[in-house]
C-alpha atoms as a PDB file:
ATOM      1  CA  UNK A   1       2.346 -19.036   3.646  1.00  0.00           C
ATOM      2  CA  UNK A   2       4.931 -16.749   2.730  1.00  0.00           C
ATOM      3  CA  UNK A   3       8.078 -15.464   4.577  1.00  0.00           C
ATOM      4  CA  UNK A   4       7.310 -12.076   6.915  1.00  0.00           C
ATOM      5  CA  UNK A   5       9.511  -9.032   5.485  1.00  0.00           C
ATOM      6  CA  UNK A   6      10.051  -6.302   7.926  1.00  0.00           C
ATOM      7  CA  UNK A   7      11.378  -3.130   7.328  1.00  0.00           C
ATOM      8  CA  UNK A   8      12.037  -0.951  10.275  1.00  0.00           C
ATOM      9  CA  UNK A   9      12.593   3.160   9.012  1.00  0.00           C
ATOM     10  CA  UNK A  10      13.153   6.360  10.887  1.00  0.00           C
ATOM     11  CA  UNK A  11       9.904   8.954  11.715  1.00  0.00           C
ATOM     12  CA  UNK A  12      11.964  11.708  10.638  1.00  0.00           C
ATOM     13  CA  UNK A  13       9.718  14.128  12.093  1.00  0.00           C
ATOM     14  CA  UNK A  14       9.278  12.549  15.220  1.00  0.00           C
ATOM     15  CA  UNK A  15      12.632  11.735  17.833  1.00  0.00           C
ATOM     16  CA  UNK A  16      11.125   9.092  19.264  1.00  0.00           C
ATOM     17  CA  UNK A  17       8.990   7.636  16.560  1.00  0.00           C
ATOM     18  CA  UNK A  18       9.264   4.752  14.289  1.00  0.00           C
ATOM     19  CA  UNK A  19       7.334   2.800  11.476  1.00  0.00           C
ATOM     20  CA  UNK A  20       7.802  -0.397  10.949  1.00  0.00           C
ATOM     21  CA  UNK A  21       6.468  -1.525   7.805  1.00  0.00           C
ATOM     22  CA  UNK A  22       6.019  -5.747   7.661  1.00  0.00           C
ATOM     23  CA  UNK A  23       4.950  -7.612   4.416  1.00  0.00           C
ATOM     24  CA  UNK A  24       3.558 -10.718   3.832  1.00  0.00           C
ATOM     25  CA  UNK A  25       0.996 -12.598   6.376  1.00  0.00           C
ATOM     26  CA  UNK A  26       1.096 -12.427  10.052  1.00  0.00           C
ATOM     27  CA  UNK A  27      -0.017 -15.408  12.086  1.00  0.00           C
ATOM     28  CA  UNK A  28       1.528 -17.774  14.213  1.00  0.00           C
ATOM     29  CA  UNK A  29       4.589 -17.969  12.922  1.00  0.00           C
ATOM     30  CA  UNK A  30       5.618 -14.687  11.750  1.00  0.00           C
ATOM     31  CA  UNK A  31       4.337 -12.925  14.707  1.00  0.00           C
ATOM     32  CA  UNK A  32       7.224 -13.377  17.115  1.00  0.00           C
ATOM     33  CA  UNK A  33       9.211 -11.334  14.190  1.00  0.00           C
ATOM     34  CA  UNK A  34       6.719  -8.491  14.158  1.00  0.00           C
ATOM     35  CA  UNK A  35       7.347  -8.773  18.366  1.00  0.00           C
ATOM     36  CA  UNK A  36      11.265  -8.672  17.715  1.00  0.00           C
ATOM     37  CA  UNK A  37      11.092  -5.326  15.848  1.00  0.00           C
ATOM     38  CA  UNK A  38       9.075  -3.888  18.397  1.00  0.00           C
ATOM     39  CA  UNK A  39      11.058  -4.692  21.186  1.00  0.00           C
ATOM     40  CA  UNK A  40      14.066  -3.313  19.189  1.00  0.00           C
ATOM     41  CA  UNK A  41      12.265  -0.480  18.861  1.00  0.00           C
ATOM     42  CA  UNK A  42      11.333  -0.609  22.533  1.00  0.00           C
ATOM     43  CA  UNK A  43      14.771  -0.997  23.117  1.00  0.00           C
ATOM     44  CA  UNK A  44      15.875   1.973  21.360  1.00  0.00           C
ATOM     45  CA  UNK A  45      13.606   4.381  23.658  1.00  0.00           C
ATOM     46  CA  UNK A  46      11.366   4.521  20.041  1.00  0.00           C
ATOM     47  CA  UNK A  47       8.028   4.665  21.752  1.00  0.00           C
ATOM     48  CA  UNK A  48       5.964   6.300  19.139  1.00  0.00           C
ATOM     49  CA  UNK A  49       5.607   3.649  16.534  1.00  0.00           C
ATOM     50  CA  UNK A  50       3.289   3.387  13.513  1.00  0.00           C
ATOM     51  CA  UNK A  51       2.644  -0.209  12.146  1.00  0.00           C
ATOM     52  CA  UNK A  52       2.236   0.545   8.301  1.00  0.00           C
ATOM     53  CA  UNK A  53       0.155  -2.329   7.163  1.00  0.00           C
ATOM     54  CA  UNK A  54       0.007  -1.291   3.509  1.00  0.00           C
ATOM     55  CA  UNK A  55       1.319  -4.698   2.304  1.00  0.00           C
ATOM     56  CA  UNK A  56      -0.387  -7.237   4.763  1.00  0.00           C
ATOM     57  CA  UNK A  57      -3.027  -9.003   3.974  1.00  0.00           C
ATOM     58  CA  UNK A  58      -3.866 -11.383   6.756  1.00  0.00           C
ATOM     59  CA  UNK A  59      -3.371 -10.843  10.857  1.00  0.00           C
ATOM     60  CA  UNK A  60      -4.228 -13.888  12.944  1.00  0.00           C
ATOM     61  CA  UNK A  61      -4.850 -13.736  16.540  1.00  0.00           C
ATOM     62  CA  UNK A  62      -1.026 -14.298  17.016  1.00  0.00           C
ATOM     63  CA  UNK A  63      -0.300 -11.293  15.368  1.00  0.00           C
ATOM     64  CA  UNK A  64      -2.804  -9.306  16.560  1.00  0.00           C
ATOM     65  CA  UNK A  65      -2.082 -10.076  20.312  1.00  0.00           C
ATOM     66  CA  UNK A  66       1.337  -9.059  19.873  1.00  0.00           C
ATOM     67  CA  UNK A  67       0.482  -5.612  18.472  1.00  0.00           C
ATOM     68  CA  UNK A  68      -1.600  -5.397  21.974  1.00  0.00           C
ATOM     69  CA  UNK A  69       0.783  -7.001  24.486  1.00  0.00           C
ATOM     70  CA  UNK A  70       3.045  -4.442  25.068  1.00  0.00           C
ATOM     71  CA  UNK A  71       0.585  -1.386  24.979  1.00  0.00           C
ATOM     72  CA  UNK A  72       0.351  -0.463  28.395  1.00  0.00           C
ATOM     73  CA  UNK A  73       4.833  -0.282  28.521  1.00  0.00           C
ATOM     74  CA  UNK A  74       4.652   1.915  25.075  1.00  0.00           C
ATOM     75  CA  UNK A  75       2.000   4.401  26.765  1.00  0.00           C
ATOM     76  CA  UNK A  76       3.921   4.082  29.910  1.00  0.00           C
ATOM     77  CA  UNK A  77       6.575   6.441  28.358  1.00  0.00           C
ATOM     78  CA  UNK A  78       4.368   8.563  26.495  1.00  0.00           C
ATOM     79  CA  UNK A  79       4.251   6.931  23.336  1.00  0.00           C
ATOM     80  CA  UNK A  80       1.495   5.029  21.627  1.00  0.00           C
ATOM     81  CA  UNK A  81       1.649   2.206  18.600  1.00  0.00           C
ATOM     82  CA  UNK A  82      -0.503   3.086  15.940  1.00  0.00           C
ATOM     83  CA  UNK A  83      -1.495   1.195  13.184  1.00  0.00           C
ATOM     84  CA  UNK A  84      -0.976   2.773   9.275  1.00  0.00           C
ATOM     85  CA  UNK A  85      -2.336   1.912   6.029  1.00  0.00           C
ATOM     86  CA  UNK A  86      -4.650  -1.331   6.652  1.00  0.00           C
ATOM     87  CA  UNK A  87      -6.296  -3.198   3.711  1.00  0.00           C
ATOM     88  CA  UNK A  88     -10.387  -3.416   3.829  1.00  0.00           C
ATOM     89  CA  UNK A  89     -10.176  -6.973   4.974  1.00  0.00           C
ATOM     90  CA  UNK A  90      -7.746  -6.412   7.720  1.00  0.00           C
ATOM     91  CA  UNK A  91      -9.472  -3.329   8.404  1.00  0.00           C
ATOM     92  CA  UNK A  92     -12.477  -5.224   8.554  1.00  0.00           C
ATOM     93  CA  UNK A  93     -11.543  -7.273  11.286  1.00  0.00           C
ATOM     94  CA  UNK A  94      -9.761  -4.721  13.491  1.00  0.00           C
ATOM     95  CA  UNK A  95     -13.033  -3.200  13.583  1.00  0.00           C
ATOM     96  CA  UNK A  96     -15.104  -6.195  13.568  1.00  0.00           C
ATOM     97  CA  UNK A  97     -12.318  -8.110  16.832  1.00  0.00           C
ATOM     98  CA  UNK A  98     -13.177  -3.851  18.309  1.00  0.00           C
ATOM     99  CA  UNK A  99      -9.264  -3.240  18.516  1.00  0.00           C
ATOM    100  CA  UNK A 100     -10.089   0.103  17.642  1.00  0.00           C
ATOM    101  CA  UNK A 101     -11.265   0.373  21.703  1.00  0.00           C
ATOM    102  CA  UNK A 102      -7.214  -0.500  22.239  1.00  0.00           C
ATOM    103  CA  UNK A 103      -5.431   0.628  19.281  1.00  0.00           C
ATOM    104  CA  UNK A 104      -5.845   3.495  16.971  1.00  0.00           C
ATOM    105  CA  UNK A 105      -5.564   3.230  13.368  1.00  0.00           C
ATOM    106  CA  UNK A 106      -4.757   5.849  10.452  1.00  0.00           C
ATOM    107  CA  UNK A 107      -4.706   6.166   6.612  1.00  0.00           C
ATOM    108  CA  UNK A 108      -1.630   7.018   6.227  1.00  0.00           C
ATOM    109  CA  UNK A 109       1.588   7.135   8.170  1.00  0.00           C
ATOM    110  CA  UNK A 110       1.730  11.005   7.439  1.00  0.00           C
ATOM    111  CA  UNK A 111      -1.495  11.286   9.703  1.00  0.00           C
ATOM    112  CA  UNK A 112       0.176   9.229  12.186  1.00  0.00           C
ATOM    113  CA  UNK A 113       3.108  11.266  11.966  1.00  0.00           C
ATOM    114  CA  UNK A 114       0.932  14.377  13.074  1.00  0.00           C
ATOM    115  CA  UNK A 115      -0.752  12.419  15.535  1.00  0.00           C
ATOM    116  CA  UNK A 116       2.514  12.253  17.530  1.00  0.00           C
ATOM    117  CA  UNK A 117       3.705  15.280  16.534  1.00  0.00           C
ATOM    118  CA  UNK A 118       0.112  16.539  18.592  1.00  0.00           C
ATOM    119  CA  UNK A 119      -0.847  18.367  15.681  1.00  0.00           C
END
């Protein structure tokens, strides 16, 4: 499988948001550099964060669990990790795994943006 590509951009709107934007596959071995960008994020007191999925085509378990795993600190300090964009067969499973009991999910990062905004 390909190489992950991660690009990590300011919510301009939002302070304390982020998006990071990964492309490629997700599984077992990119998923500890999805985790890496969010605990840079983390580590930046960025607790809003929107996962734009736009150009990912696969999640594994792996990656999946590491978009859950540090929930509970994120919403600790008022923030939330959202995910953006995701294709019908990654949507698919999100619904089909029912992550959308744990983590919400948006069309577009702009919604996500006004999600944290409270809008």
């Amino acid at each position: 499988m390909p190489d992950l590509k991660v690009d990590m951009l300011p919510m301009n709107e939002v302070a304390d948001g982020i998006i990071i934007e990964p492309k490629g596959f997700i599984d077992t071995t990119t998923a500890p550099e999805i985790e890496k960008y969010i605990e840079s994020a983390l580590n930046q007191k960025k607790y809003k964060i929107a996962i734009d999925l736009k150009s990912v085509d696969f999640i594994s378990s792996a990656g999946w669990g590491v978009f859950v795993s540090e929930i509970r600190d994120i919403r600790d300090n008022n923030g939330d990790l959202v995910l953006v964009n995701m294709v019908p067969d990654v949507y698919d499973v999100y619904e089909l795994m029912e992550f959308s009991s744990i983590l919400r999910s948006f069309d577009s990062v702009e919604e996500a943006v006004s999600y944290f905004k409270g809008e």
